[in-house]
PDB file of N, CA and C in Angstrom:
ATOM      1  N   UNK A   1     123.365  62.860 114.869  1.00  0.00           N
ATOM      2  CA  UNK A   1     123.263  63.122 113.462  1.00  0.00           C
ATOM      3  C   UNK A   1     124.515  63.788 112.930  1.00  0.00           C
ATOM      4  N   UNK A   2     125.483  64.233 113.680  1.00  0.00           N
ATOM      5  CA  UNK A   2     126.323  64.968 113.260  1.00  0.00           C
ATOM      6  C   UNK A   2     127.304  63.463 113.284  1.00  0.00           C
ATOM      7  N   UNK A   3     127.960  63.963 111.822  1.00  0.00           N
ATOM      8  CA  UNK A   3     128.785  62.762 111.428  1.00  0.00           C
ATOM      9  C   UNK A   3     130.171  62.350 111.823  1.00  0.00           C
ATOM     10  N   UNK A   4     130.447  61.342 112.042  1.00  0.00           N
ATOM     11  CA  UNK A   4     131.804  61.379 113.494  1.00  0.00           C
ATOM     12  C   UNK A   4     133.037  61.669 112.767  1.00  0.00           C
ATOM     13  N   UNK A   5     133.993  61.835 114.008  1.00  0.00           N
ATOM     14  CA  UNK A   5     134.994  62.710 113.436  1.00  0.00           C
ATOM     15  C   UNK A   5     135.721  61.864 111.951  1.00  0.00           C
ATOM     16  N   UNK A   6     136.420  62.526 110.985  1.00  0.00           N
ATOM     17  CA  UNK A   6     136.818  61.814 110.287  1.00  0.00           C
ATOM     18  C   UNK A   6     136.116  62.076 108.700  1.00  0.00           C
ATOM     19  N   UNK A   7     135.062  62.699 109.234  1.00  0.00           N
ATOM     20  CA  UNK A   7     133.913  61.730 108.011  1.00  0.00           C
ATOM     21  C   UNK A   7     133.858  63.870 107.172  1.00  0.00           C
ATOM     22  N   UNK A   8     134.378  63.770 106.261  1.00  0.00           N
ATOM     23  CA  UNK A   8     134.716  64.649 105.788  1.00  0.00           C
ATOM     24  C   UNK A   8     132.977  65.394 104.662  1.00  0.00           C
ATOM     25  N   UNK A   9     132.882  67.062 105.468  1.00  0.00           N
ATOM     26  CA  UNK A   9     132.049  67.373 104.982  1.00  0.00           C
ATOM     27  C   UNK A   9     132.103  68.717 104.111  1.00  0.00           C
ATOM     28  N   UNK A  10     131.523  69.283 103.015  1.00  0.00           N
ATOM     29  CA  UNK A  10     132.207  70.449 102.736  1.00  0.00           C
ATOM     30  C   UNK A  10     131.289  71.415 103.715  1.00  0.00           C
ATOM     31  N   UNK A  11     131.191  73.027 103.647  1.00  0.00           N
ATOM     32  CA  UNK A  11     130.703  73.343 104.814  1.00  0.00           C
ATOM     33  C   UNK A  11     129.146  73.800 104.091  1.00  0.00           C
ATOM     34  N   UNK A  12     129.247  73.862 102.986  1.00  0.00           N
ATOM     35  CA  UNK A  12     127.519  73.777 102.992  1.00  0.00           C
ATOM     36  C   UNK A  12     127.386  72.630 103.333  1.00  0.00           C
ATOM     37  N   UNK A  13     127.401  71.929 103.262  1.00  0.00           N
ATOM     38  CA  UNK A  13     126.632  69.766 103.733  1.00  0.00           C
ATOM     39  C   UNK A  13     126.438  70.361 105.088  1.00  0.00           C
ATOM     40  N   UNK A  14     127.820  70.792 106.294  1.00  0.00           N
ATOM     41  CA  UNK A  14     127.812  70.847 107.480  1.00  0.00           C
ATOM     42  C   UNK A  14     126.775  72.153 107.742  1.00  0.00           C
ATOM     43  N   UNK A  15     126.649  72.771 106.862  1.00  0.00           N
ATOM     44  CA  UNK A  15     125.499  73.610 107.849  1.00  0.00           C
ATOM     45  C   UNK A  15     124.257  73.326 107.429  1.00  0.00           C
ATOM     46  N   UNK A  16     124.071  72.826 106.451  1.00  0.00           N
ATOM     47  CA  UNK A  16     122.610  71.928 106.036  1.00  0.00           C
ATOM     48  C   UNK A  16     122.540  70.851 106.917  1.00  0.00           C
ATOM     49  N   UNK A  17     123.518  69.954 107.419  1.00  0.00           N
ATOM     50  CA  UNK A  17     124.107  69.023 108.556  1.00  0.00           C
ATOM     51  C   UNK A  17     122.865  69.654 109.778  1.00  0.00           C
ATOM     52  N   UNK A  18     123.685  70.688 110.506  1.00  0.00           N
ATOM     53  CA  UNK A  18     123.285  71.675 111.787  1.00  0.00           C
ATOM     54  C   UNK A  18     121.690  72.053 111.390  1.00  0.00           C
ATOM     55  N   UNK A  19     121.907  72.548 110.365  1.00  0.00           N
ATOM     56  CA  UNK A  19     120.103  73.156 110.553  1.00  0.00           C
ATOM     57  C   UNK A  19     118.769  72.208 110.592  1.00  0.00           C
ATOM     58  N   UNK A  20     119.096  70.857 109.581  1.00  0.00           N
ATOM     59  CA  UNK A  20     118.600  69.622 109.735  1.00  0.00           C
ATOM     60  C   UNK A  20     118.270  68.971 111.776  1.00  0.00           C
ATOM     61  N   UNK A  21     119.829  69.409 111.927  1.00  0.00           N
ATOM     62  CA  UNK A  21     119.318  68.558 113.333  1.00  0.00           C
ATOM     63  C   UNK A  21     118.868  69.682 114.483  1.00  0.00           C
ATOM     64  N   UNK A  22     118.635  70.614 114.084  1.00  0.00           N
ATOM     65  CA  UNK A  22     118.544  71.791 115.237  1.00  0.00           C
ATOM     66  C   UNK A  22     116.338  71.580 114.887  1.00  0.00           C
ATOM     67  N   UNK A  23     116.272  71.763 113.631  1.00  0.00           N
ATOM     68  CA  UNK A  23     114.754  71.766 113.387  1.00  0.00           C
ATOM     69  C   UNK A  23     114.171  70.026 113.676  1.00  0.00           C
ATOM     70  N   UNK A  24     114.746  68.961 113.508  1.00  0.00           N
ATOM     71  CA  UNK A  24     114.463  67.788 113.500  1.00  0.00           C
ATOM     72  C   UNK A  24     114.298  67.956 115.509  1.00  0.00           C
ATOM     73  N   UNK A  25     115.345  68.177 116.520  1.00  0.00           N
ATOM     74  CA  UNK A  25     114.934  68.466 117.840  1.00  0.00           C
ATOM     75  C   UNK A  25     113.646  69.501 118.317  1.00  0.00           C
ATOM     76  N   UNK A  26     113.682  70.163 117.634  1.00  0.00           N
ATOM     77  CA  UNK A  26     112.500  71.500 117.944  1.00  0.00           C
ATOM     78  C   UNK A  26     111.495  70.692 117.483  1.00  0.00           C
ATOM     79  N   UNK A  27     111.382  69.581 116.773  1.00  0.00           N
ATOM     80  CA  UNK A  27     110.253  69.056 116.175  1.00  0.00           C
ATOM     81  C   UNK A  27     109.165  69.932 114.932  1.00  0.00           C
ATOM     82  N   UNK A  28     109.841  70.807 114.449  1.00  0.00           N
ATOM     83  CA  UNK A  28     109.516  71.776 113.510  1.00  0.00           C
ATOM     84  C   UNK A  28     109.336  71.418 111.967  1.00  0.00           C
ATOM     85  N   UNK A  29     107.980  70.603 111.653  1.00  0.00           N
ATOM     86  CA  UNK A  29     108.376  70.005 110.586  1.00  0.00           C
ATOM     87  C   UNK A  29     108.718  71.236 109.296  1.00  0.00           C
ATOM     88  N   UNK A  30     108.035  72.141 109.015  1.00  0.00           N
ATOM     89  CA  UNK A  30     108.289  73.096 108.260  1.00  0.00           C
ATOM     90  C   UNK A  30     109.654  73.466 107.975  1.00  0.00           C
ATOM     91  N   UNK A  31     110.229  73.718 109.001  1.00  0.00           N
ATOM     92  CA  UNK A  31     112.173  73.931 109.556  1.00  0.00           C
ATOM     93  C   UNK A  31     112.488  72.796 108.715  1.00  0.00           C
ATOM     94  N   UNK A  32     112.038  71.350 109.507  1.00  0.00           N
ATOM     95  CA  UNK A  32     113.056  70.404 108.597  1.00  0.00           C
ATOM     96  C   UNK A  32     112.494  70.176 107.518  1.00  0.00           C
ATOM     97  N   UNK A  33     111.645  70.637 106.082  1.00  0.00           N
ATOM     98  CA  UNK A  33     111.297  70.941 105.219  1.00  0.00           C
ATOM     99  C   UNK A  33     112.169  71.406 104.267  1.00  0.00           C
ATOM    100  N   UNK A  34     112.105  72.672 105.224  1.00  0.00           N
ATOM    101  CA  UNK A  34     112.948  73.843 104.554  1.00  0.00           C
ATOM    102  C   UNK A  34     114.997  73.415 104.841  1.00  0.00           C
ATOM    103  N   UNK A  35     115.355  72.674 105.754  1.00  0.00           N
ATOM    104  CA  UNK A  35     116.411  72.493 106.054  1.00  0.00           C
ATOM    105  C   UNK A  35     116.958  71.580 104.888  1.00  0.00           C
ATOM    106  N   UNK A  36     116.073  70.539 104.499  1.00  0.00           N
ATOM    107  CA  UNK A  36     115.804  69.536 103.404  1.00  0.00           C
ATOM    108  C   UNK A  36     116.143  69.864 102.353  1.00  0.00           C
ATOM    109  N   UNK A  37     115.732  71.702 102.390  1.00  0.00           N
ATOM    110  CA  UNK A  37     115.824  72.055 100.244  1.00  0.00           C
ATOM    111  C   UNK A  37     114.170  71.939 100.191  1.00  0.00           C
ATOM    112  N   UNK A  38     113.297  71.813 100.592  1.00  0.00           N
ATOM    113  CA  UNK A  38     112.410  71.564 100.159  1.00  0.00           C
ATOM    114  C   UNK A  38     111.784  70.942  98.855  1.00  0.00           C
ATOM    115  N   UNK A  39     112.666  69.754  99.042  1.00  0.00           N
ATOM    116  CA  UNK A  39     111.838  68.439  97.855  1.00  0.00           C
ATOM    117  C   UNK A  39     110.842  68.123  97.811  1.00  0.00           C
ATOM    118  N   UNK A  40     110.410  67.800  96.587  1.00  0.00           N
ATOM    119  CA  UNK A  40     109.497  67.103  96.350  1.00  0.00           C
ATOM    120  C   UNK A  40     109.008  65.912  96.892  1.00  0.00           C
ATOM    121  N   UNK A  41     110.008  65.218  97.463  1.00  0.00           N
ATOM    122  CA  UNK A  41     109.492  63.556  97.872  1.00  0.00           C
ATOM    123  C   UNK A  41     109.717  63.973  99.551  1.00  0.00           C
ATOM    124  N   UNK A  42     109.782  65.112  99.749  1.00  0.00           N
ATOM    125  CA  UNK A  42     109.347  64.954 101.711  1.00  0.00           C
ATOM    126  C   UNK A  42     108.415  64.386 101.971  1.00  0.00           C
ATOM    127  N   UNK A  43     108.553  63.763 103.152  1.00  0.00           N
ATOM    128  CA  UNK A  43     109.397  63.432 104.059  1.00  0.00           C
ATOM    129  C   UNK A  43     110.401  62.257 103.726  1.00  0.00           C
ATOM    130  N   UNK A  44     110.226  61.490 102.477  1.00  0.00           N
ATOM    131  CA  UNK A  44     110.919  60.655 102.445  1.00  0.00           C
ATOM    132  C   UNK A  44     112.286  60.793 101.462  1.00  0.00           C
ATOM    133  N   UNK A  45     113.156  61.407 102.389  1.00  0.00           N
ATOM    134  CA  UNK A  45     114.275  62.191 101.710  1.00  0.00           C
ATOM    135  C   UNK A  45     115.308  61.567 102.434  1.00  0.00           C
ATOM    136  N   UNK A  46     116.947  62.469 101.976  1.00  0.00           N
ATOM    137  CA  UNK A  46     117.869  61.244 102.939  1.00  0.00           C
ATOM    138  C   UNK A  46     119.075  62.765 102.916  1.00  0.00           C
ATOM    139  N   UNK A  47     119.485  62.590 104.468  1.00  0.00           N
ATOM    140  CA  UNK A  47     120.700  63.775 104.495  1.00  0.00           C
ATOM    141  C   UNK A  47     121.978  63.519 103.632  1.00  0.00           C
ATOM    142  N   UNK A  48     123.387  64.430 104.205  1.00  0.00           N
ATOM    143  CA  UNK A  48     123.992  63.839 103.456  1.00  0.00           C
ATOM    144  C   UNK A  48     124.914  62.784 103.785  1.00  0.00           C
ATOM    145  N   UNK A  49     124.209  62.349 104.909  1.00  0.00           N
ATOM    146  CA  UNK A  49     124.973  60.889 105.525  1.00  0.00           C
ATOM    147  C   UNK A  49     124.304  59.657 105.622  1.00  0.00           C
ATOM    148  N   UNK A  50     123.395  60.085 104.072  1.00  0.00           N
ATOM    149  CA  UNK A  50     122.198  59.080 104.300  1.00  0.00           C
ATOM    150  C   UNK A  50     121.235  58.477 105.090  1.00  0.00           C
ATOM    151  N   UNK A  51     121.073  58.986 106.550  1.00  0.00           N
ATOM    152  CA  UNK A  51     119.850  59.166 107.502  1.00  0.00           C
ATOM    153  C   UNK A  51     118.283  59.296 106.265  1.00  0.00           C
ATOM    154  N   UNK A  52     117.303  58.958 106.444  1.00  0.00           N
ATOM    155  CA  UNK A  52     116.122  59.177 106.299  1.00  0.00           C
ATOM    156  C   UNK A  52     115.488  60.526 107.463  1.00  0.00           C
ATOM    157  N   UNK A  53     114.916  61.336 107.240  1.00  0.00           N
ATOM    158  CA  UNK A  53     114.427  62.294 107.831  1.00  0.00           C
ATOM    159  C   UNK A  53     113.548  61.939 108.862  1.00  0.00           C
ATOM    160  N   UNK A  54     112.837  60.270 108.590  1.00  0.00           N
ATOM    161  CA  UNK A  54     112.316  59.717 109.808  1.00  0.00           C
ATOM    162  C   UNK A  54     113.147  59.042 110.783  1.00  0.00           C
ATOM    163  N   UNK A  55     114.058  58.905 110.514  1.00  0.00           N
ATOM    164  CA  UNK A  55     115.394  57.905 111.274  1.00  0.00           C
ATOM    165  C   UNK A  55     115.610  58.640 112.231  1.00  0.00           C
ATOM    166  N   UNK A  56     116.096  60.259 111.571  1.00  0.00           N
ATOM    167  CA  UNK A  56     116.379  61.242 112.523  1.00  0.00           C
ATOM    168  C   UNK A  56     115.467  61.698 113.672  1.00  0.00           C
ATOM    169  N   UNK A  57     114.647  61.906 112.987  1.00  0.00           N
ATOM    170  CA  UNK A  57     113.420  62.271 113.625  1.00  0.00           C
ATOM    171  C   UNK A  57     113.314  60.930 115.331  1.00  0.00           C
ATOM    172  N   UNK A  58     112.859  59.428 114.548  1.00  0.00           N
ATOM    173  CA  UNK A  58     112.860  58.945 115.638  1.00  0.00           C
ATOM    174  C   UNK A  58     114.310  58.767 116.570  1.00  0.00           C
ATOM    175  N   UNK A  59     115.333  59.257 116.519  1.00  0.00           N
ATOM    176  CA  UNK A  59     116.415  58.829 117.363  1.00  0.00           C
ATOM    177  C   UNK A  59     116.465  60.797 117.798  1.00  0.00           C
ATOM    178  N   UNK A  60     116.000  61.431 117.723  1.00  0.00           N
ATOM    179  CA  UNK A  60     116.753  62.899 117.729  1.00  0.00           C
ATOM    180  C   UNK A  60     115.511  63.463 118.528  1.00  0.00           C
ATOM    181  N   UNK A  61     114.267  63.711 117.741  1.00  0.00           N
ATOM    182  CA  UNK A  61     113.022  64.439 117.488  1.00  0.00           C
ATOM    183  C   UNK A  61     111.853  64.268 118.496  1.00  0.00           C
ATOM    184  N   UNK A  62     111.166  64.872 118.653  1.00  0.00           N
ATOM    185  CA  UNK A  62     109.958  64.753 119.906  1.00  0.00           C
ATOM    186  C   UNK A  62     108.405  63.558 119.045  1.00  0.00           C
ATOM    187  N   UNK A  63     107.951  62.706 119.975  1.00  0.00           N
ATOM    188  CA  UNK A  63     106.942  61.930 118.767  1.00  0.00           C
ATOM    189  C   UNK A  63     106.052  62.414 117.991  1.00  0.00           C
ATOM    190  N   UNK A  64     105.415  63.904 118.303  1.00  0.00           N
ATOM    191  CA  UNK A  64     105.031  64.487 117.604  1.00  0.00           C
ATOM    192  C   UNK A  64     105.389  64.872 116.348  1.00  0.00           C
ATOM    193  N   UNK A  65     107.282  65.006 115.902  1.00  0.00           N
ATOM    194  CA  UNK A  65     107.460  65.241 114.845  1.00  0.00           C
ATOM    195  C   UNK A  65     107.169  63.710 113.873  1.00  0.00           C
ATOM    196  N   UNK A  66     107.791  62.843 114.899  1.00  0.00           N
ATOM    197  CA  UNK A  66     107.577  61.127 114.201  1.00  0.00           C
ATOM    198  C   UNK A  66     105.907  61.165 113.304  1.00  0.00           C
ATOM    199  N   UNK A  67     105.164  61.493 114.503  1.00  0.00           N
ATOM    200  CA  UNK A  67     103.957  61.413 114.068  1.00  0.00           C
ATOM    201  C   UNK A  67     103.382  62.241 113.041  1.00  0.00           C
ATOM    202  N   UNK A  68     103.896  63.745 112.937  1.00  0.00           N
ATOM    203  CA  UNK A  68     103.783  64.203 111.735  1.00  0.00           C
ATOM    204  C   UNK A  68     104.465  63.948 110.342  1.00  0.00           C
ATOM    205  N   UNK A  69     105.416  63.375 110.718  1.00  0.00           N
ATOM    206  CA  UNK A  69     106.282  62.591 109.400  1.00  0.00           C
ATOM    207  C   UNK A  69     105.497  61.347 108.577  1.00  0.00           C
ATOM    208  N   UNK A  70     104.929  61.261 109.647  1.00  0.00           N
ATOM    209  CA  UNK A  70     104.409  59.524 108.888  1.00  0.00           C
ATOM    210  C   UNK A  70     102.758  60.259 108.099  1.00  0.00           C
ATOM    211  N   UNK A  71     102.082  61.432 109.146  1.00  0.00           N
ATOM    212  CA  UNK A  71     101.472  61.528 108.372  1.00  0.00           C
ATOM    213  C   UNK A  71     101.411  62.054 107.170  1.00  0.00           C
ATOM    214  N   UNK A  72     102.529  62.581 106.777  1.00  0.00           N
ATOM    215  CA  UNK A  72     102.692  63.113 105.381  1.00  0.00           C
ATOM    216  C   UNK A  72     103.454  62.427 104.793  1.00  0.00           C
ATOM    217  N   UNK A  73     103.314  60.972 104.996  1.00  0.00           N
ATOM    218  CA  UNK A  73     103.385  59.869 104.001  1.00  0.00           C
ATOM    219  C   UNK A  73     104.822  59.222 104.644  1.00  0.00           C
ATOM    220  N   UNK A  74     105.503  59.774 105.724  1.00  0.00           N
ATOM    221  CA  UNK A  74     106.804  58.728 105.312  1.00  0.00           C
ATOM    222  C   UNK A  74     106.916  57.579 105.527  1.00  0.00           C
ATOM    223  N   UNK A  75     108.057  56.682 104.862  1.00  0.00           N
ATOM    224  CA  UNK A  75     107.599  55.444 104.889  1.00  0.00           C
ATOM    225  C   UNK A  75     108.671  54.375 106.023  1.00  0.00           C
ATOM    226  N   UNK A  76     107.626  54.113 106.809  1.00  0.00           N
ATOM    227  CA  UNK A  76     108.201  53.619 108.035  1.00  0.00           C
ATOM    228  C   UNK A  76     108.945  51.960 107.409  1.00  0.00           C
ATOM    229  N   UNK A  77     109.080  51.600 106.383  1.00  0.00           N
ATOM    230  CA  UNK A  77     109.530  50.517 106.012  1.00  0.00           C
ATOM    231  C   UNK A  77     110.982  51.235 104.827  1.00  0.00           C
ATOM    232  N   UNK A  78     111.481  52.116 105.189  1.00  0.00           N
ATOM    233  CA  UNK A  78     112.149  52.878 104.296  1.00  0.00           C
ATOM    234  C   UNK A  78     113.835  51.809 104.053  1.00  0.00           C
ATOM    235  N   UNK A  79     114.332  51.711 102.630  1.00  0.00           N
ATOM    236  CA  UNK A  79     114.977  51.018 102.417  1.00  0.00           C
ATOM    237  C   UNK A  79     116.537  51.512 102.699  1.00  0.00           C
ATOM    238  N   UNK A  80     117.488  50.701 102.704  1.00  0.00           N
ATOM    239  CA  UNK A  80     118.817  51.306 103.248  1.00  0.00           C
ATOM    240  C   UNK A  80     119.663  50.187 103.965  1.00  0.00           C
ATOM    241  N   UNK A  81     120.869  50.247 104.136  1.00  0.00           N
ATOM    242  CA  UNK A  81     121.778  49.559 104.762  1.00  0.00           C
ATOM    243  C   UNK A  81     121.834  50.038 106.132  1.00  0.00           C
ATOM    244  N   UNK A  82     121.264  50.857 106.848  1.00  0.00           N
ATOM    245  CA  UNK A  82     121.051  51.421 108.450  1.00  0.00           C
ATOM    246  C   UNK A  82     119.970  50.401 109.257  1.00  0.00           C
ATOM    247  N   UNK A  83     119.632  50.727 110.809  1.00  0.00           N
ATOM    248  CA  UNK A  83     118.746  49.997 110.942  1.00  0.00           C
ATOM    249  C   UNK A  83     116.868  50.215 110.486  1.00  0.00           C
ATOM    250  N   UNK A  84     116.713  49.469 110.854  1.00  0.00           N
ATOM    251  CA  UNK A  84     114.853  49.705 110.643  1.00  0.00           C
ATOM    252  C   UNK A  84     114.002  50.480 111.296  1.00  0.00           C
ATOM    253  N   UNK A  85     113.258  51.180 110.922  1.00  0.00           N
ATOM    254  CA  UNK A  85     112.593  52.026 111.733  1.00  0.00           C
ATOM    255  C   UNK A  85     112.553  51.158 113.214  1.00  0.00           C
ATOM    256  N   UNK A  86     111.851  50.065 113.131  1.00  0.00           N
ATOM    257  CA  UNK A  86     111.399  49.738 114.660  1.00  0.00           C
ATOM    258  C   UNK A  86     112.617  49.102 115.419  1.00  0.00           C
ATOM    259  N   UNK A  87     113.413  49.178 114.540  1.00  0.00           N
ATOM    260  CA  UNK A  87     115.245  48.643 115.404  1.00  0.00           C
ATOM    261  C   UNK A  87     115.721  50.506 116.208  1.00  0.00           C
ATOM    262  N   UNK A  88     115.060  51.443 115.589  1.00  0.00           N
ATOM    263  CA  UNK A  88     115.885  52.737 115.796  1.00  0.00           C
ATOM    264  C   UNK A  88     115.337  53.701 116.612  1.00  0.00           C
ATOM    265  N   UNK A  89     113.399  52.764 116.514  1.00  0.00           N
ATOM    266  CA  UNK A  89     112.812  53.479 117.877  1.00  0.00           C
ATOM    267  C   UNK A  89     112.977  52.494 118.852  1.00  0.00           C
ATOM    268  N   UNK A  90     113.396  51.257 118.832  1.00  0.00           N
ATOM    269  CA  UNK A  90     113.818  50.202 120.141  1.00  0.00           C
ATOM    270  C   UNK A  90     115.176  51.126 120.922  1.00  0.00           C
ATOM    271  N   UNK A  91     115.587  51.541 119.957  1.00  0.00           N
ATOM    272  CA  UNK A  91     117.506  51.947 120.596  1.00  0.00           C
ATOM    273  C   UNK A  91     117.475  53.911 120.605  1.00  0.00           C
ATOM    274  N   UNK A  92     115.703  54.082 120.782  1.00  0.00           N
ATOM    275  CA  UNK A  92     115.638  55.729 120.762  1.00  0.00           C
ATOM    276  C   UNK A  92     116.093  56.291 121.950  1.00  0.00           C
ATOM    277  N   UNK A  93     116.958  56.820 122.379  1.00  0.00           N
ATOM    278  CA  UNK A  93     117.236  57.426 124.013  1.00  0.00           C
ATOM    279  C   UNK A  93     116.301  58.282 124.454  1.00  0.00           C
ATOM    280  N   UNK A  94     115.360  57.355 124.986  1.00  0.00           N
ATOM    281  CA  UNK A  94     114.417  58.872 125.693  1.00  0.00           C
ATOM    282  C   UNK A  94     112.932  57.491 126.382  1.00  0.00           C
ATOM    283  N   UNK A  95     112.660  57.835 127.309  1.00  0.00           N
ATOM    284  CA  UNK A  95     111.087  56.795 127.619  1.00  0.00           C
ATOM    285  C   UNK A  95     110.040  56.865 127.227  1.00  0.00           C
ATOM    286  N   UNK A  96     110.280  57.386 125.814  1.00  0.00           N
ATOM    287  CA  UNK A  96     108.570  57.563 124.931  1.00  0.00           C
ATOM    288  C   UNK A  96     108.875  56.967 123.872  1.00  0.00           C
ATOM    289  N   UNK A  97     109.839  55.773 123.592  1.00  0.00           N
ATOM    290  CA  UNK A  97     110.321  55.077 122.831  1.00  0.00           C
ATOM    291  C   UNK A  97     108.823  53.767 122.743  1.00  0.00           C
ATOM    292  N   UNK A  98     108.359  53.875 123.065  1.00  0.00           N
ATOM    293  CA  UNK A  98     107.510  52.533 123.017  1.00  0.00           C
ATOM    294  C   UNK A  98     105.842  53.206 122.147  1.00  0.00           C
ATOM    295  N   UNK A  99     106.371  54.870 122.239  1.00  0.00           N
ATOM    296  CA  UNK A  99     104.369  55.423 121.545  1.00  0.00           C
ATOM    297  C   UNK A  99     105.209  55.646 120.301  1.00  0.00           C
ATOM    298  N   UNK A 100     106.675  55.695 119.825  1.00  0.00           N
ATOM    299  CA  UNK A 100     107.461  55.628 119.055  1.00  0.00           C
ATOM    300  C   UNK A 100     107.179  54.394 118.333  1.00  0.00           C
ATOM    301  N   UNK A 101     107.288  53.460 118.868  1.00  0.00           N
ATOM    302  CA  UNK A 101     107.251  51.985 118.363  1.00  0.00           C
ATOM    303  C   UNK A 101     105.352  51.894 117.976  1.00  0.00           C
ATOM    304  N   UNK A 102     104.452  52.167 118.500  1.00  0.00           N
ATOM    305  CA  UNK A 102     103.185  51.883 118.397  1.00  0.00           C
ATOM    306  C   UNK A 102     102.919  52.572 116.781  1.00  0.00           C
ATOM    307  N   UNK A 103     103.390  53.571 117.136  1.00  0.00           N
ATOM    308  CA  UNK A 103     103.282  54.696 115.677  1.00  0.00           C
ATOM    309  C   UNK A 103     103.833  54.307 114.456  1.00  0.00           C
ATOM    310  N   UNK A 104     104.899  53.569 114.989  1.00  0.00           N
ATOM    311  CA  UNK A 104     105.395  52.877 113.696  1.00  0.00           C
ATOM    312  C   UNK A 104     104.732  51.718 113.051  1.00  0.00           C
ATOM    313  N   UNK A 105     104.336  50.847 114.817  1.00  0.00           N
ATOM    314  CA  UNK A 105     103.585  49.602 113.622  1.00  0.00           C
ATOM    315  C   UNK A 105     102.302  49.864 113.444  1.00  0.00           C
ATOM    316  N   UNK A 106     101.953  51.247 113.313  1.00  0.00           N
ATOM    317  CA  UNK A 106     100.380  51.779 113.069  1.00  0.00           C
ATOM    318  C   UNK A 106     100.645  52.245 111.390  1.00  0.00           C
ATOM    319  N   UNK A 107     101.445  52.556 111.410  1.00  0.00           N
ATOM    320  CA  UNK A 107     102.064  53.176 110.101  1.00  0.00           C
ATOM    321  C   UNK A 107     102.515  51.987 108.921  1.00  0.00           C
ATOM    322  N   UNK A 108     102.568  51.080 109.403  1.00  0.00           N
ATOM    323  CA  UNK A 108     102.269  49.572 108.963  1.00  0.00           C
ATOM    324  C   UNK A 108     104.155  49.579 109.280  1.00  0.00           C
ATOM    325  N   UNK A 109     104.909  49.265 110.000  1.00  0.00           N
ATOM    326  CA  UNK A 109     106.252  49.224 109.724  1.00  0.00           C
ATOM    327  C   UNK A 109     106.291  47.546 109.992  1.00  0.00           C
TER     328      UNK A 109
END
């Protein structure tokens, strides 16, 4: 989640950046709530490198956070030029990538 070298951030973005992906690993949805700004349209929000908070979640996050994301509405069909939810839990690094994938097409993805 941290944006590759080059990719120019001011240092609030970069520590909204850090706190985003430190609570998105702990699986802390409240943390990444609050890391968010706490909007109105959570969970279906976007950093400032345009990630979806579920994107992160499934490539970063434990399935429990996945699974609490979706239940507070996010939308596993979420629009964007990145890949698709079920392209991003196929390419998730970790072997619980597949209750990742179930959750998604339960979530209608």
């Amino acid at each position: 989640m941290v944006p590759e070298p080059g990719f120019d951030l001011e240092p609030k973005d970069m520590n909204q950046t850090l706190a985003i992906e430190k609570a998105i690993v702990a699986g802390d949805v409240d943390a990444v709530r609050e890391a968010f700004g706490n909007p109105p349209d959570f969970p279906n929000v976007r950093d400032v490198c345009g990630d979806t908070c579920l994107d992160l979640a499934i490539y970063n996050g434990p399935v429990s956070l996945v699974r609490a994301l979706l239940e507070l509405g996010a939308d596993p069909n979420y629009p964007g030029d990145g890949f698709p939810s079920l392209f991003a839990a196929i390419d998730r690094p970790a072997p619980d990538r597949h209750e990742v994938l179930a959750l998604l097409l339960a979530a209608g993805a």
